[in-house]
C-alpha atoms as a PDB file:
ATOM      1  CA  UNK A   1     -34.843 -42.169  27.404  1.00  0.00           C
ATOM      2  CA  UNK A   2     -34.724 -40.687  30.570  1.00  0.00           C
ATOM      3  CA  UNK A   3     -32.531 -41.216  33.720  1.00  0.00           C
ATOM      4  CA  UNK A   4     -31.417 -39.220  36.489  1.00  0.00           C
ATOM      5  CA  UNK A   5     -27.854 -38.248  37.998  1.00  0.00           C
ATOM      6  CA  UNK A   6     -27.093 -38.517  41.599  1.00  0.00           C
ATOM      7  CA  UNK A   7     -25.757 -36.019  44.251  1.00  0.00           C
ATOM      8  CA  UNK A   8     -22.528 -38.564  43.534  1.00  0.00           C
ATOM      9  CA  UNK A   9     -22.557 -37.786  40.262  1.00  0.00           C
ATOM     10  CA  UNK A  10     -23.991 -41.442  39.125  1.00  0.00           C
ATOM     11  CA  UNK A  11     -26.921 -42.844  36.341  1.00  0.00           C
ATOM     12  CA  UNK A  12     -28.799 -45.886  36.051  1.00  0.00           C
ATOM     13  CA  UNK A  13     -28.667 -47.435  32.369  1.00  0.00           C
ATOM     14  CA  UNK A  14     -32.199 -48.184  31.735  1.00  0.00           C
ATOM     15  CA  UNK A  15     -33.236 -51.693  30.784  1.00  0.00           C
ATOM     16  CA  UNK A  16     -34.113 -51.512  27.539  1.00  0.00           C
ATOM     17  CA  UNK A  17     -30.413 -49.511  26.903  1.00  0.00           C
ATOM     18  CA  UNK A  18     -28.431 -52.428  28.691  1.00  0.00           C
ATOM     19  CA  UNK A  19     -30.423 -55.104  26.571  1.00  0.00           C
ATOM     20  CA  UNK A  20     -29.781 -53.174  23.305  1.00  0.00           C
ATOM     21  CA  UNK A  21     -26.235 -52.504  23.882  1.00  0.00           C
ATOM     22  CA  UNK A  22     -25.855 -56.475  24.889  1.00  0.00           C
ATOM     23  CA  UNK A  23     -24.259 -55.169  28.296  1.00  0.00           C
ATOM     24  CA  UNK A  24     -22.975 -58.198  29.959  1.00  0.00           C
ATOM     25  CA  UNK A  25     -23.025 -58.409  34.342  1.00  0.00           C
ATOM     26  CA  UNK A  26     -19.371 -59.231  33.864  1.00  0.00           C
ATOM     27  CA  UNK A  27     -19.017 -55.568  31.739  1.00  0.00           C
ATOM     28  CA  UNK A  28     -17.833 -53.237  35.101  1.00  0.00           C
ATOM     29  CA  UNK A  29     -15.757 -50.852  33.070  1.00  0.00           C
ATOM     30  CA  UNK A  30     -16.855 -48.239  31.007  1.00  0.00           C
ATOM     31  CA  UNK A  31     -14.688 -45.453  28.889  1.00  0.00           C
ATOM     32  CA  UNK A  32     -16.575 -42.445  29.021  1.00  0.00           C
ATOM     33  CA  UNK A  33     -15.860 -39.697  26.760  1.00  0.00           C
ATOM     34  CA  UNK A  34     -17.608 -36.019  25.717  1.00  0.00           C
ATOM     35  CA  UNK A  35     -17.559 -35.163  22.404  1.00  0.00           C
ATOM     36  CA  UNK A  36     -19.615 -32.367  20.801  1.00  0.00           C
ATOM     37  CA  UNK A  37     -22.154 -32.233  23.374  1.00  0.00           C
ATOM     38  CA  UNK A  38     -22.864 -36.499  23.618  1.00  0.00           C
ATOM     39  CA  UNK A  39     -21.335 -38.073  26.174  1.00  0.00           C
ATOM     40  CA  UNK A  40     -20.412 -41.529  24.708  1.00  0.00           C
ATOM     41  CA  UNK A  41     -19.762 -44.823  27.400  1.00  0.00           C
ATOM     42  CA  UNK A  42     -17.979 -47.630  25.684  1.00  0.00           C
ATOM     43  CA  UNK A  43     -17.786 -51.228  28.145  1.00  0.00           C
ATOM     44  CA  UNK A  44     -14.149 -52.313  28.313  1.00  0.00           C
ATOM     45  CA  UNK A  45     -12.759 -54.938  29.248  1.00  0.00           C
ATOM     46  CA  UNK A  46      -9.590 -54.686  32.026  1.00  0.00           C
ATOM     47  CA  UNK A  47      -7.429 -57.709  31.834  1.00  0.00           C
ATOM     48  CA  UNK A  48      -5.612 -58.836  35.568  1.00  0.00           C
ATOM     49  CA  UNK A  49      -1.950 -58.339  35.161  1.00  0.00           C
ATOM     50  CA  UNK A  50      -1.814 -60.838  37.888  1.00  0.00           C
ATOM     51  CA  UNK A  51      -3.947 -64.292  38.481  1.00  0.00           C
ATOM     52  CA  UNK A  52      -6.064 -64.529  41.328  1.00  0.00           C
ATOM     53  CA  UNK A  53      -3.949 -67.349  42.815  1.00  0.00           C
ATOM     54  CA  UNK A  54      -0.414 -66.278  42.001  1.00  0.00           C
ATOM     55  CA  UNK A  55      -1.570 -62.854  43.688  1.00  0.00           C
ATOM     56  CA  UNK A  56      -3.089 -65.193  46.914  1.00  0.00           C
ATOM     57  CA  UNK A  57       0.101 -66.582  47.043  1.00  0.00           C
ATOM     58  CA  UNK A  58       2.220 -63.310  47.065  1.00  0.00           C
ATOM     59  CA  UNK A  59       0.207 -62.098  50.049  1.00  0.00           C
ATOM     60  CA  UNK A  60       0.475 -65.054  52.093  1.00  0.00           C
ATOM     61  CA  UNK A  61       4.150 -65.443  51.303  1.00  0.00           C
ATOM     62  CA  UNK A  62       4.805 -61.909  51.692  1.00  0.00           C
ATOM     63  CA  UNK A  63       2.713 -61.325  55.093  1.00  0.00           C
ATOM     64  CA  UNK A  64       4.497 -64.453  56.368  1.00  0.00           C
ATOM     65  CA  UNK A  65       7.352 -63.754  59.598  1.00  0.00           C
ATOM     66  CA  UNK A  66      10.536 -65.668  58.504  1.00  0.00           C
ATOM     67  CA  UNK A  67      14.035 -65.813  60.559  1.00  0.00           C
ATOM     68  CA  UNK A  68      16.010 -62.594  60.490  1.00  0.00           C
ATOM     69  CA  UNK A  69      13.181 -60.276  59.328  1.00  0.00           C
ATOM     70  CA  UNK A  70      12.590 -57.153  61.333  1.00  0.00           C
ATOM     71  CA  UNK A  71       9.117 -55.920  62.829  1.00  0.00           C
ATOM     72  CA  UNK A  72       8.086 -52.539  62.908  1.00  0.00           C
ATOM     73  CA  UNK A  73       8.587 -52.615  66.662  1.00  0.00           C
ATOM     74  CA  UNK A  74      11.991 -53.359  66.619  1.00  0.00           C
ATOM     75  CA  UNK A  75      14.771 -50.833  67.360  1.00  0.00           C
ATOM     76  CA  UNK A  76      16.673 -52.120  64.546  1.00  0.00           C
ATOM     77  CA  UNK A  77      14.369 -51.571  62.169  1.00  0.00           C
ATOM     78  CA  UNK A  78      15.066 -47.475  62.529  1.00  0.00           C
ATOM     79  CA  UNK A  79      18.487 -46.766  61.691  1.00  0.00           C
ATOM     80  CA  UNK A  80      18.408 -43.184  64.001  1.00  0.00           C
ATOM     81  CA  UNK A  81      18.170 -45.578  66.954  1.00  0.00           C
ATOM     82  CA  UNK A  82      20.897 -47.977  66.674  1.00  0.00           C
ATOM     83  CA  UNK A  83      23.327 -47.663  69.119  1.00  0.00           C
ATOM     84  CA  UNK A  84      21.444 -45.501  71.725  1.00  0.00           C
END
């Protein structure tokens, strides 16, 4: 079967490959390897170290101003300054 590569260096898997291999939409990883002259792609699946909402929650918490932090703007916050 024929496809063709990209100026960014990317292929289309045809159809009838996808629906032979029983490629999933949720299969976004591939390990690609070159062996002999055959260049072999394997879907993998990557496992989140961190859930969706305990990594929500980080963010907001962590982006969140509480009392006694110091901004980027303050003169505190570079120790070459203090006192000058």
């Amino acid at each position: 079967m024929l496809t063709k590569r990209t100026r960014g260096n990317q292929i289309t898997i045809p159809k009838e490959i996808v629906i032979k291999a029983r490629l999933k939409e949720t299969d976004e990883y591939f390990d690609i390897v070159y062996e002999h002259g055959i260049i072999m792609i394997k879907p993998v699946e990557i496992e989140d170290r961190i859930p969706p909402e305990s990594y929500d929650k980080l963010i907001r918490k962590g982006l969140k101003k509480e009392p006694g932090d110091i901004s980027s703007k303050s003169r505190r916050s570079d120790p070459l300054k203090i006192g000058r």
